[in-house]
N, C-alpha and C. Protein backbone atom coordinates (compact mmCIF):
# COMPACT_ATOMS: atom_id res chain seq x y z
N UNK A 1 -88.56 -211.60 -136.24
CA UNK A 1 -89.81 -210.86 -136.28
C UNK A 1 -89.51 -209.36 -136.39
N UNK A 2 -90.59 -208.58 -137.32
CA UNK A 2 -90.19 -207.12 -137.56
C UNK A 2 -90.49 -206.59 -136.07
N UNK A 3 -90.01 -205.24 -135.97
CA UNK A 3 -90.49 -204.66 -134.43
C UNK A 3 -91.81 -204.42 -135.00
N UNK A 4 -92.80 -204.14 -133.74
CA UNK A 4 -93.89 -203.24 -133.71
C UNK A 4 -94.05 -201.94 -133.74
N UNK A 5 -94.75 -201.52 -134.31
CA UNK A 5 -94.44 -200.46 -134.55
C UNK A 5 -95.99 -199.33 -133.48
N UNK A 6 -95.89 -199.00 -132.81
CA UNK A 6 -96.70 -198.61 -131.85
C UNK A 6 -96.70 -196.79 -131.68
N UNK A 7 -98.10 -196.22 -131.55
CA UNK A 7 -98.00 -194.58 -131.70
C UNK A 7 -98.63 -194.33 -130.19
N UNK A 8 -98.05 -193.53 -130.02
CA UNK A 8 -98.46 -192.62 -128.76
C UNK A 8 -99.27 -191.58 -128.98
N UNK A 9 -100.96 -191.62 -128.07
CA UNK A 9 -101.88 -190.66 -128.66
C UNK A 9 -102.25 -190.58 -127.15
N UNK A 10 -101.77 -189.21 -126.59
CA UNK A 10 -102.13 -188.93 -125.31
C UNK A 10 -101.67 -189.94 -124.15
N UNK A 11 -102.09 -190.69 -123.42
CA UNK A 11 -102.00 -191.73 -122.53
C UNK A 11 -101.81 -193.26 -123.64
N UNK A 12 -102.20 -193.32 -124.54
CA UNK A 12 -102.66 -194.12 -124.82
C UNK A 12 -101.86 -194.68 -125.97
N UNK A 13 -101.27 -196.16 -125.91
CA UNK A 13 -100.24 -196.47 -126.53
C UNK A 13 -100.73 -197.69 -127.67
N UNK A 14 -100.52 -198.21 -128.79
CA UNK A 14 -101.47 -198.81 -129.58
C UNK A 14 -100.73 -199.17 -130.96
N UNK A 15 -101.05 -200.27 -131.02
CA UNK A 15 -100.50 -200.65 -132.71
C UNK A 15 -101.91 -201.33 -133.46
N UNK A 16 -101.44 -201.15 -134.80
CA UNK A 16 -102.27 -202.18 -135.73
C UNK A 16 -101.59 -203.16 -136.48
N UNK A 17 -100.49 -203.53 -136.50
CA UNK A 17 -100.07 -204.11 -137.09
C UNK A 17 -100.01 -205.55 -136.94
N UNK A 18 -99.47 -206.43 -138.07
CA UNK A 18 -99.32 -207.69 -137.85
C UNK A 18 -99.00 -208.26 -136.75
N UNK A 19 -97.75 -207.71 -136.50
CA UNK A 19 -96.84 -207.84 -135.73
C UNK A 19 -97.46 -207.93 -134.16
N UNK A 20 -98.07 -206.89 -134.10
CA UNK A 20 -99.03 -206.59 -132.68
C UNK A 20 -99.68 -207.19 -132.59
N UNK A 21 -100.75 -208.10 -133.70
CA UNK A 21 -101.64 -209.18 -133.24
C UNK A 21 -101.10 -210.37 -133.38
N UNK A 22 -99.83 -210.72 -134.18
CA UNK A 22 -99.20 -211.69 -133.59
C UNK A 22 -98.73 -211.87 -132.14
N UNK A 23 -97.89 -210.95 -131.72
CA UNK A 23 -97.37 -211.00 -130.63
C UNK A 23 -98.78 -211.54 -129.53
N UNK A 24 -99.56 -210.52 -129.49
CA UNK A 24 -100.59 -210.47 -128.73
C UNK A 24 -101.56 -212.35 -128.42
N UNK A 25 -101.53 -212.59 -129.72
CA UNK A 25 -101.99 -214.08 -129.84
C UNK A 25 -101.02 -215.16 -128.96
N UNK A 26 -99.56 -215.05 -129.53
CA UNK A 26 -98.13 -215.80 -128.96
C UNK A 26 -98.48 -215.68 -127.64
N UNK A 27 -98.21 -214.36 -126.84
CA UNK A 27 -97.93 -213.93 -125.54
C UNK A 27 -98.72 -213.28 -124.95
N UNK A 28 -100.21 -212.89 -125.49
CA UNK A 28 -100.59 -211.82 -124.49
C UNK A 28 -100.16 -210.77 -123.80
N UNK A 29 -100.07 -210.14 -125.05
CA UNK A 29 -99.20 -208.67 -124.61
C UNK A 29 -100.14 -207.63 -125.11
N UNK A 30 -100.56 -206.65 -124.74
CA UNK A 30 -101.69 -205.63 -125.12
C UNK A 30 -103.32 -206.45 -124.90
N UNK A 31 -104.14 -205.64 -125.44
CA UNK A 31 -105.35 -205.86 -125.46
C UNK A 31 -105.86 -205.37 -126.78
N UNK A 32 -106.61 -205.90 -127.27
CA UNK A 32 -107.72 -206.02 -128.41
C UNK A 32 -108.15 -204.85 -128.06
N UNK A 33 -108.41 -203.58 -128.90
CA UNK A 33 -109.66 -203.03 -128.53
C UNK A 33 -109.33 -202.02 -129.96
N UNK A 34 -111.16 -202.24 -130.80
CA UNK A 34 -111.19 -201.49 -131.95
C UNK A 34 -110.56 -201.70 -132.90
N UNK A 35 -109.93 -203.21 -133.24
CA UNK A 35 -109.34 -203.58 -134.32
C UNK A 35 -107.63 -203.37 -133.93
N UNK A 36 -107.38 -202.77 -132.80
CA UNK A 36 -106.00 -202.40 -132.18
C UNK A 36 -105.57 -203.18 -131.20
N UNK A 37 -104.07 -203.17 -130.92
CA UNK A 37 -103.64 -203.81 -129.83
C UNK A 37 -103.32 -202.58 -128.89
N UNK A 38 -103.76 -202.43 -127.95
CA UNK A 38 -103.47 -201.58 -126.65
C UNK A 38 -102.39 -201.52 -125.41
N UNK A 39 -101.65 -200.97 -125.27
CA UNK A 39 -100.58 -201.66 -124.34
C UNK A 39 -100.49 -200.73 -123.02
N UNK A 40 -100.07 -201.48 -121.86
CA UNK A 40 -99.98 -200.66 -120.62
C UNK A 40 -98.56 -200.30 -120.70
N UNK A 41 -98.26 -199.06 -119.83
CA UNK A 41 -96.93 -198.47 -120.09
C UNK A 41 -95.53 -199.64 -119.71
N UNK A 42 -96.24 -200.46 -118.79
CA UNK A 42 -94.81 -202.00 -118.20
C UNK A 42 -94.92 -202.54 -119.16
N UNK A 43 -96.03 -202.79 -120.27
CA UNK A 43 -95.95 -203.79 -121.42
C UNK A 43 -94.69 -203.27 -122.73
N UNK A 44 -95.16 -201.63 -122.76
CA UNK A 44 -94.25 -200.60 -123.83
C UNK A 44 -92.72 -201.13 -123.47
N UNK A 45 -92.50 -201.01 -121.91
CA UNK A 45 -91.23 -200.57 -121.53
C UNK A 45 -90.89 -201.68 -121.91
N UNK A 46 -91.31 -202.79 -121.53
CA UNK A 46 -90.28 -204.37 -121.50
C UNK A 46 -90.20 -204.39 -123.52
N UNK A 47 -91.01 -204.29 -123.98
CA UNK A 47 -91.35 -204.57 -125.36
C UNK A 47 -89.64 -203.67 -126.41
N UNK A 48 -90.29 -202.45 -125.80
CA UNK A 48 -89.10 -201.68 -126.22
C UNK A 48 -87.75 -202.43 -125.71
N UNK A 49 -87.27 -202.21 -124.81
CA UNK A 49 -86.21 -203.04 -123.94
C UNK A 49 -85.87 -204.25 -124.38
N UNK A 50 -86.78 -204.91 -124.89
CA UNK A 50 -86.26 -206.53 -125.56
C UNK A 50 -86.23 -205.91 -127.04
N UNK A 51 -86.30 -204.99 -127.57
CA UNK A 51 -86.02 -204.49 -129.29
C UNK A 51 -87.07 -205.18 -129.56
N UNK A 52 -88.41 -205.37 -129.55
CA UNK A 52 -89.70 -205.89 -130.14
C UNK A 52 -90.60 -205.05 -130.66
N UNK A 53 -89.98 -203.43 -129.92
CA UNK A 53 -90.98 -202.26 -130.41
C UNK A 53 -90.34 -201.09 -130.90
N UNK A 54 -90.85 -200.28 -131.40
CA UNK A 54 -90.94 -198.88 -130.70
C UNK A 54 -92.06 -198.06 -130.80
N UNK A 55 -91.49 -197.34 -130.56
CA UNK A 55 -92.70 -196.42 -130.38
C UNK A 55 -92.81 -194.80 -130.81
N UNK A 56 -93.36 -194.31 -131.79
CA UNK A 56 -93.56 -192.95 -132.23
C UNK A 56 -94.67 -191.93 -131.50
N UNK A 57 -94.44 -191.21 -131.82
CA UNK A 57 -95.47 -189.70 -131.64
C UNK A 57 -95.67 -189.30 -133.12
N UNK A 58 -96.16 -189.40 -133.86
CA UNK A 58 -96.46 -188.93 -134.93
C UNK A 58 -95.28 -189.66 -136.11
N UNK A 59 -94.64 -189.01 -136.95
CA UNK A 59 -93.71 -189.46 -137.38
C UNK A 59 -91.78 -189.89 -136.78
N UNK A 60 -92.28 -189.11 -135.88
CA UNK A 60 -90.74 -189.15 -134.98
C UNK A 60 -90.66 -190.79 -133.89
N UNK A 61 -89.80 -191.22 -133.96
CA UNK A 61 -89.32 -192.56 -132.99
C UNK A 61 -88.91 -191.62 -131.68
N UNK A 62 -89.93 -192.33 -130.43
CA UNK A 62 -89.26 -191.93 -129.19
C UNK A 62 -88.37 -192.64 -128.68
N UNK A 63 -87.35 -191.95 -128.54
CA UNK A 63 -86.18 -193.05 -127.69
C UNK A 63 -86.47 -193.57 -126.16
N UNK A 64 -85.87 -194.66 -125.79
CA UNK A 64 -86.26 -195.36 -124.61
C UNK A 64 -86.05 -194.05 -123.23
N UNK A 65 -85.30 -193.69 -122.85
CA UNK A 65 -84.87 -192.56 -122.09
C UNK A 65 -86.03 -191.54 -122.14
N UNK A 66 -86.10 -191.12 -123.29
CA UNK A 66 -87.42 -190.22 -123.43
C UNK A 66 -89.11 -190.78 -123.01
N UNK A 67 -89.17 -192.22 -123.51
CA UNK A 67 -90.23 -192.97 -123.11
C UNK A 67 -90.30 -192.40 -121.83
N UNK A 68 -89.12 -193.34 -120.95
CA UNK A 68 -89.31 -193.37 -118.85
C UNK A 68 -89.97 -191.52 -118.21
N UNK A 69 -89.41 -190.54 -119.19
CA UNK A 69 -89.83 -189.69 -118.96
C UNK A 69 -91.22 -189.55 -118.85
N UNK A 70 -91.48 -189.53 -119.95
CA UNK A 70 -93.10 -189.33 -120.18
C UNK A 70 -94.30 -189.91 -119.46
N UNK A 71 -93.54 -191.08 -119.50
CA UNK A 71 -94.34 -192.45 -118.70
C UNK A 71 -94.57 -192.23 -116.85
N UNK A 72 -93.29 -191.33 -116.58
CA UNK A 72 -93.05 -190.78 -115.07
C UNK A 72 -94.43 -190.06 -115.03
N UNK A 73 -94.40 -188.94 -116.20
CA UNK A 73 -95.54 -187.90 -115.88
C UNK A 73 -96.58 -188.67 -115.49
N UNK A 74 -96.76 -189.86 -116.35
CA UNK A 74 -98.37 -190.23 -116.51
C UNK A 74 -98.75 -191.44 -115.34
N UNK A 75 -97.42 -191.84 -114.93
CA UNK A 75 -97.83 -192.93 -113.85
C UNK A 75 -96.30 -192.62 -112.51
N UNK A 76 -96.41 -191.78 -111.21
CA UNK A 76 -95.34 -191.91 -110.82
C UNK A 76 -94.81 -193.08 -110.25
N UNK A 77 -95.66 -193.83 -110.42
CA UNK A 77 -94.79 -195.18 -109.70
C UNK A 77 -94.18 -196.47 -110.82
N UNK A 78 -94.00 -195.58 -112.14
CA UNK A 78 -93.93 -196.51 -113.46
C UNK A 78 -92.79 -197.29 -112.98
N UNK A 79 -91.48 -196.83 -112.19
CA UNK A 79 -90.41 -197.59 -112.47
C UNK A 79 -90.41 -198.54 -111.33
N UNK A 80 -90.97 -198.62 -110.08
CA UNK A 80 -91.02 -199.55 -110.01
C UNK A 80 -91.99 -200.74 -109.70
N UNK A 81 -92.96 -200.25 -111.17
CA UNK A 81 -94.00 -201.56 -111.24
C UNK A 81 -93.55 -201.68 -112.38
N UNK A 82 -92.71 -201.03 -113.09
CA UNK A 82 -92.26 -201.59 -114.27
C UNK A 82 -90.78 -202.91 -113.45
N UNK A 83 -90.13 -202.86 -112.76
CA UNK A 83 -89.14 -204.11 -112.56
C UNK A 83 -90.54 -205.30 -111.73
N UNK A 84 -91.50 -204.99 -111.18
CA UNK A 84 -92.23 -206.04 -111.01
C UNK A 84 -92.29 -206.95 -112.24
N UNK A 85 -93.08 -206.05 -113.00
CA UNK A 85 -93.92 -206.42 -114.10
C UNK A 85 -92.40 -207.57 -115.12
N UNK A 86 -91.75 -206.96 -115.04
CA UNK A 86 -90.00 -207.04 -115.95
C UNK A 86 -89.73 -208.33 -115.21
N UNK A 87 -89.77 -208.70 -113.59
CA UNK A 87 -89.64 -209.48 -113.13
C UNK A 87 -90.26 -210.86 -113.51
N UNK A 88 -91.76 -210.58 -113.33
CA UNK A 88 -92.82 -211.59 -113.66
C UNK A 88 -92.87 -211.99 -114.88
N UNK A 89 -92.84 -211.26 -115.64
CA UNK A 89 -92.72 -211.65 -117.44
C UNK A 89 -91.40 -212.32 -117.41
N UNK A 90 -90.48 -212.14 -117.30
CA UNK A 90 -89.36 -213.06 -117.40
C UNK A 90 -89.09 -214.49 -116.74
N UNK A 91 -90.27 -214.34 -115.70
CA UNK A 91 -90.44 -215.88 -115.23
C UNK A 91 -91.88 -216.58 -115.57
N UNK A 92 -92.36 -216.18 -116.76
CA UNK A 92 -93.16 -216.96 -117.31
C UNK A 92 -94.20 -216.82 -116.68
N UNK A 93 -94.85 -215.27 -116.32
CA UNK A 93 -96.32 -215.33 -115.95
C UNK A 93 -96.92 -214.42 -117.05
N UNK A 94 -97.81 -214.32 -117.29
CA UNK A 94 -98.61 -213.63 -117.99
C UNK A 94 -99.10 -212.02 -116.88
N UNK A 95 -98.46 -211.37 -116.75
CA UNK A 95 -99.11 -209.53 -116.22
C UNK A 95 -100.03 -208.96 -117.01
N UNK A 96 -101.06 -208.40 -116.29
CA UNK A 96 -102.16 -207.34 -116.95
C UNK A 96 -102.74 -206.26 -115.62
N UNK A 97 -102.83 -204.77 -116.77
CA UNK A 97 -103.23 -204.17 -115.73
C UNK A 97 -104.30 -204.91 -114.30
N UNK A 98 -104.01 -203.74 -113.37
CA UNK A 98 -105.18 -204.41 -112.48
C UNK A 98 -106.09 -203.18 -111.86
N UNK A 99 -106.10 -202.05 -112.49
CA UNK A 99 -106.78 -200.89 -112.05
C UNK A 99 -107.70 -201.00 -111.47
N UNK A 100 -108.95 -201.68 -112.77
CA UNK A 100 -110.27 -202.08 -111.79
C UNK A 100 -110.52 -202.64 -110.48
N UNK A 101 -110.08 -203.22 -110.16
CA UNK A 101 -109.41 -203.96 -109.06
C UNK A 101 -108.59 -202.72 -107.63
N UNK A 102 -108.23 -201.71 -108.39
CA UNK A 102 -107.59 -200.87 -107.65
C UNK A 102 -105.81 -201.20 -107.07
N UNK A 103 -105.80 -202.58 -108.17
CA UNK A 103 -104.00 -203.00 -107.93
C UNK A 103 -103.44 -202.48 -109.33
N UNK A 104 -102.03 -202.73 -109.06
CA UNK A 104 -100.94 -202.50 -109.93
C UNK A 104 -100.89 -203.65 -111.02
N UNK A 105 -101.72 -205.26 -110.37
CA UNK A 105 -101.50 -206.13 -111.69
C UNK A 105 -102.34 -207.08 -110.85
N UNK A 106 -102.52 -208.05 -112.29
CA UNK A 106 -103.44 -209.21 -111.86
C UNK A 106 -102.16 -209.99 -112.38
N UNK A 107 -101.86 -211.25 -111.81
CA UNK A 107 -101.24 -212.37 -112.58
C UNK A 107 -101.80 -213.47 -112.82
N UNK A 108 -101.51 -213.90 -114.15
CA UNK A 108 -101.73 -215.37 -114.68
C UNK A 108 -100.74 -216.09 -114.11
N UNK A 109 -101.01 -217.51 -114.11
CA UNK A 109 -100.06 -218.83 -113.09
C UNK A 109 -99.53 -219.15 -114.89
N UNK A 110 -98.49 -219.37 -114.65
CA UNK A 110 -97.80 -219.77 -116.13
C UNK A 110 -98.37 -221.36 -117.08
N UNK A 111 -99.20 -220.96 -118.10
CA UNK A 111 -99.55 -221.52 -118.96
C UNK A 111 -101.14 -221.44 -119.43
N UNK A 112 -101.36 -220.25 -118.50
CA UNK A 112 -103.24 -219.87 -118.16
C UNK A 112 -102.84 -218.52 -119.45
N UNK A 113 -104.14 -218.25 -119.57
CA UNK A 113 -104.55 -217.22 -120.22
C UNK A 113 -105.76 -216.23 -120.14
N UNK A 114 -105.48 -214.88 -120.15
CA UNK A 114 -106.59 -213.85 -119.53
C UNK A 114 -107.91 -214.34 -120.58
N UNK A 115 -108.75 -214.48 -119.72
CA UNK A 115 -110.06 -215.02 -120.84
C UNK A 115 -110.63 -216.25 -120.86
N UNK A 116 -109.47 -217.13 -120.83
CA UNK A 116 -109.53 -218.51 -120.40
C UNK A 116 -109.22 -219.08 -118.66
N UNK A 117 -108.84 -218.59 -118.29
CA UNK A 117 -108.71 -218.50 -116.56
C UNK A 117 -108.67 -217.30 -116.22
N UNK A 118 -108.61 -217.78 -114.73
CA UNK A 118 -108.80 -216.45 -113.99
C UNK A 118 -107.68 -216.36 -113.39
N UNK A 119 -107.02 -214.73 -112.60
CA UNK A 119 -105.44 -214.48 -112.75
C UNK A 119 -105.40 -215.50 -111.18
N UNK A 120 -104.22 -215.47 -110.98
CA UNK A 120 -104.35 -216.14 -109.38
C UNK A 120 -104.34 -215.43 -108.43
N UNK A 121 -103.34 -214.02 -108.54
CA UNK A 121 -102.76 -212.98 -107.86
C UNK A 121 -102.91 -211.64 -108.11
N UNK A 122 -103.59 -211.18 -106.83
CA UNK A 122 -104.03 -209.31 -107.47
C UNK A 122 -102.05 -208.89 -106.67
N UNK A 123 -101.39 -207.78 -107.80
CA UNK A 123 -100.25 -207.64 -107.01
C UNK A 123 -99.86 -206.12 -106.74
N UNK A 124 -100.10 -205.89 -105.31
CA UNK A 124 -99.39 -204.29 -105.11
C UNK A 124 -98.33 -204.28 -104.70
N UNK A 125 -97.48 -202.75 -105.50
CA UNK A 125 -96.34 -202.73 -105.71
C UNK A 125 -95.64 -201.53 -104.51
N UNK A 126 -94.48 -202.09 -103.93
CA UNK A 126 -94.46 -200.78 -103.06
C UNK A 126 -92.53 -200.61 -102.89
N UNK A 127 -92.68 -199.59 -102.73
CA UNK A 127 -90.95 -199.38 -102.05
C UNK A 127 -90.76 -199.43 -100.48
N UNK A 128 -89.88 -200.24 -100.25
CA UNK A 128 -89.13 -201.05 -98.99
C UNK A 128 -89.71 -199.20 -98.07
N UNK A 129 -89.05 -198.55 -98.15
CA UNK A 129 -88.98 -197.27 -97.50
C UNK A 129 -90.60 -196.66 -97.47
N UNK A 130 -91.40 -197.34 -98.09
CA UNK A 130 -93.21 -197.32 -97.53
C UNK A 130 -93.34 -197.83 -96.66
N UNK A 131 -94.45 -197.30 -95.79
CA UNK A 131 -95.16 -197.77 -94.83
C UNK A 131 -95.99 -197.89 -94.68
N UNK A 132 -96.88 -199.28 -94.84
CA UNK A 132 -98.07 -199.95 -94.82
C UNK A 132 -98.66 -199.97 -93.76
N UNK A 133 -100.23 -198.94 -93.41
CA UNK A 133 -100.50 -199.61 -92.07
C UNK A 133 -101.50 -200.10 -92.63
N UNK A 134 -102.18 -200.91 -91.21
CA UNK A 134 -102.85 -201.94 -90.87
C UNK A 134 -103.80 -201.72 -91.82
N UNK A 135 -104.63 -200.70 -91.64
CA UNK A 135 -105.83 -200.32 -92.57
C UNK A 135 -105.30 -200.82 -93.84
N UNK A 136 -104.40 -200.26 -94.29
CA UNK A 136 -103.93 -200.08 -96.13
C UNK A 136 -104.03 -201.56 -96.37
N UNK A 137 -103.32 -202.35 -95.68
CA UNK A 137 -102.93 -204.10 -95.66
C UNK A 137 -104.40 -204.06 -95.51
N UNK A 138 -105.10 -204.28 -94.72
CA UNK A 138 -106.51 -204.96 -94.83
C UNK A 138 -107.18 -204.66 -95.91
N UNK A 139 -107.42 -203.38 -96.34
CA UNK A 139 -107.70 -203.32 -97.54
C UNK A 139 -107.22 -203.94 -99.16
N UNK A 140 -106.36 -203.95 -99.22
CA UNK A 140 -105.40 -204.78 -100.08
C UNK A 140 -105.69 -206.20 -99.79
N UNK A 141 -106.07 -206.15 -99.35
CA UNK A 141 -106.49 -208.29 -98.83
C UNK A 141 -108.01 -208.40 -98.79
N UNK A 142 -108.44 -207.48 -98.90
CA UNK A 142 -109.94 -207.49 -98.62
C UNK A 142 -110.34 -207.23 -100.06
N UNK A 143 -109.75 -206.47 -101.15
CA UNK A 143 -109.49 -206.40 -102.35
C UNK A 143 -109.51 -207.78 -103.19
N UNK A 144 -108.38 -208.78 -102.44
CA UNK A 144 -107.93 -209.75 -102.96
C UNK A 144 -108.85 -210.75 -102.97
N UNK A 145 -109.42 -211.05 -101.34
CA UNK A 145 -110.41 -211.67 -101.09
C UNK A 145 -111.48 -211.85 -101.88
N UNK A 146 -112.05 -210.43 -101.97
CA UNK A 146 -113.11 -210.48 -103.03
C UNK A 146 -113.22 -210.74 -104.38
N UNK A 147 -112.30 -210.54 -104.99
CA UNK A 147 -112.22 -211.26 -106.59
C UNK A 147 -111.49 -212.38 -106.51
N UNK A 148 -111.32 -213.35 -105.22
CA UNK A 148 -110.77 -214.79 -105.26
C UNK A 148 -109.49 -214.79 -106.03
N UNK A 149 -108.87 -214.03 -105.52
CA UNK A 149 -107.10 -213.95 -105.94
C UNK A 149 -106.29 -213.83 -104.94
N UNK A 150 -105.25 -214.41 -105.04
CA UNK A 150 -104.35 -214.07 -103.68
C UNK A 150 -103.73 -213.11 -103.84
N UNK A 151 -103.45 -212.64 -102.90
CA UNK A 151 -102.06 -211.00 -102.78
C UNK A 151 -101.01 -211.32 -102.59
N UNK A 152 -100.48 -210.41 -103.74
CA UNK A 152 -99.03 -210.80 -103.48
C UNK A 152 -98.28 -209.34 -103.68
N UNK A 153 -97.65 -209.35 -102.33
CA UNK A 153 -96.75 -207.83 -102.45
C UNK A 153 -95.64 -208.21 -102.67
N UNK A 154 -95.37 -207.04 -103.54
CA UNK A 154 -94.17 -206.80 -103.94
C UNK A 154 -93.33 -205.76 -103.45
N UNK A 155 -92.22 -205.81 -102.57
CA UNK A 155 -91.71 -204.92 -101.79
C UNK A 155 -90.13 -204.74 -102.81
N UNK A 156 -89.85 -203.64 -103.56
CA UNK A 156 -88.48 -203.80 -103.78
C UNK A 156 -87.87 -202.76 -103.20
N UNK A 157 -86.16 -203.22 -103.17
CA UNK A 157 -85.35 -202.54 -101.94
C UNK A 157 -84.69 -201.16 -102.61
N UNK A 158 -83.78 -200.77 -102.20
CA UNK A 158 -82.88 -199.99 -102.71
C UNK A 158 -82.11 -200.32 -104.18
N UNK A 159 -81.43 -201.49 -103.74
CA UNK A 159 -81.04 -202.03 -105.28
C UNK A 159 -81.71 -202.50 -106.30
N UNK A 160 -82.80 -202.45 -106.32
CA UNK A 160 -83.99 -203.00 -106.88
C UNK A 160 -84.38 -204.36 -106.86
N UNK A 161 -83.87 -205.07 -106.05
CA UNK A 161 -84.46 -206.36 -106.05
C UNK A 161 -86.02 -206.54 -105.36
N UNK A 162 -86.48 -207.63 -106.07
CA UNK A 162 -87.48 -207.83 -105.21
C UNK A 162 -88.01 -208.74 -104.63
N UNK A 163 -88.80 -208.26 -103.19
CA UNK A 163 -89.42 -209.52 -102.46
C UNK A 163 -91.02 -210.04 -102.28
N UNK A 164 -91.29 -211.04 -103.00
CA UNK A 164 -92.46 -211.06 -102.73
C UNK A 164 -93.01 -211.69 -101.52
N UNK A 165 -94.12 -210.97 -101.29
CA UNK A 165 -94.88 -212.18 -99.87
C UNK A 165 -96.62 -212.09 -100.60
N UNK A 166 -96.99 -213.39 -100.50
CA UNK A 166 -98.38 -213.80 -101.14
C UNK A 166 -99.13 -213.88 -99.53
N UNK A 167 -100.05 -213.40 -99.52
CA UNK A 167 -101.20 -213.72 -98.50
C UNK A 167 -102.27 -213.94 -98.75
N UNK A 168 -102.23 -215.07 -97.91
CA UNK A 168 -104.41 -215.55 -98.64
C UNK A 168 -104.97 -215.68 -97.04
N UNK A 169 -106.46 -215.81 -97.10
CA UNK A 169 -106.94 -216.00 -95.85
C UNK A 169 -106.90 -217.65 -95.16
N UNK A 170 -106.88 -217.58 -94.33
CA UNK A 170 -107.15 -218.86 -93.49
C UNK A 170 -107.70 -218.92 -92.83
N UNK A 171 -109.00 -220.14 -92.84
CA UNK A 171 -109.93 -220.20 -91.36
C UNK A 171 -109.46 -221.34 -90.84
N UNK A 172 -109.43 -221.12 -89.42
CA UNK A 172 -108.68 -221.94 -88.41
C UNK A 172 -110.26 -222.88 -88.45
């Protein structure tokens, strides 16, 4: 498959090409919008990273190094919801933003599709060296609760691995 070929216009990252609505159909990668495929910055990074993309500013190719930069400005916690996101896609879930929501991602259960089901898991992303209090956690579950998704945090460490813990409610 040719790469995609994807332009950077402010925040906002985007192809038209074949290629992009193929992919997008295959895997659900970007979003439809205006005859375009739309991509979140974890979608760019992995895309680039597997050689499936790149990505310009006008006529010039941004290199990957230069990408993480830019992407820092516009999201500081890109790198590590980008190894979530890197994580989950490689084990066969489907990731999509989860802003509305006020999370880092919604997940699909592997073989569902955004549109056709609903995700299972709203997922916030945090570093081991955060500290969650009580309030923040209730909120984040109370989040989850309400759009009937479970939570699932994602805590990664120093070396970047990561741990998830899923919480749903239980009535005794």
């Amino acid at each position: 498959m040719k790469k995609i070929q994807a332009y950077i216009t402010g925040e906002i990252i985007s192809s038209n090409t074949a290629e992009a609505h193929s992919l997008y159909k295959k895997s659900c990668f970007g979003e439809p919008k205006n005859g375009k495929i739309h991509y979140s910055l974890s979608e760019v990074l992995f895309l680039v990273e597997k050689e499936k993309m790149e990505v310009f500013s006008g006529k010039k190719k941004i290199p990957k190094k230069d990408l993480i930069n830019k992407f820092r400005r516009i999201d500081k916690k890109i790198q590590i919801k980008y190894l979530v996101f890197k994580d989950l896609r490689e084990k066969g879930y489907i990731v999509k933003t989860a802003l509305k929501f006020g999370a880092e991602f919604r997940v699909y259960d592997k073989g569902a599709r955004p549109g056709k089901k609903h995700a299972k898991w709203i997922v916030f992303t945090e570093h081991e060296s955060k500290k969650l209090t009580w309030h923040e956690f209730s909120a984040k579950n109370r989040i989850a609760h309400s759009t009937k998704k479970k939570l699932l945090l994602a805590i990664i460490d120093e070396e970047g691995d990561i741990t998830y813990y899923e919480v749903s409610w239980v009535k005794p």
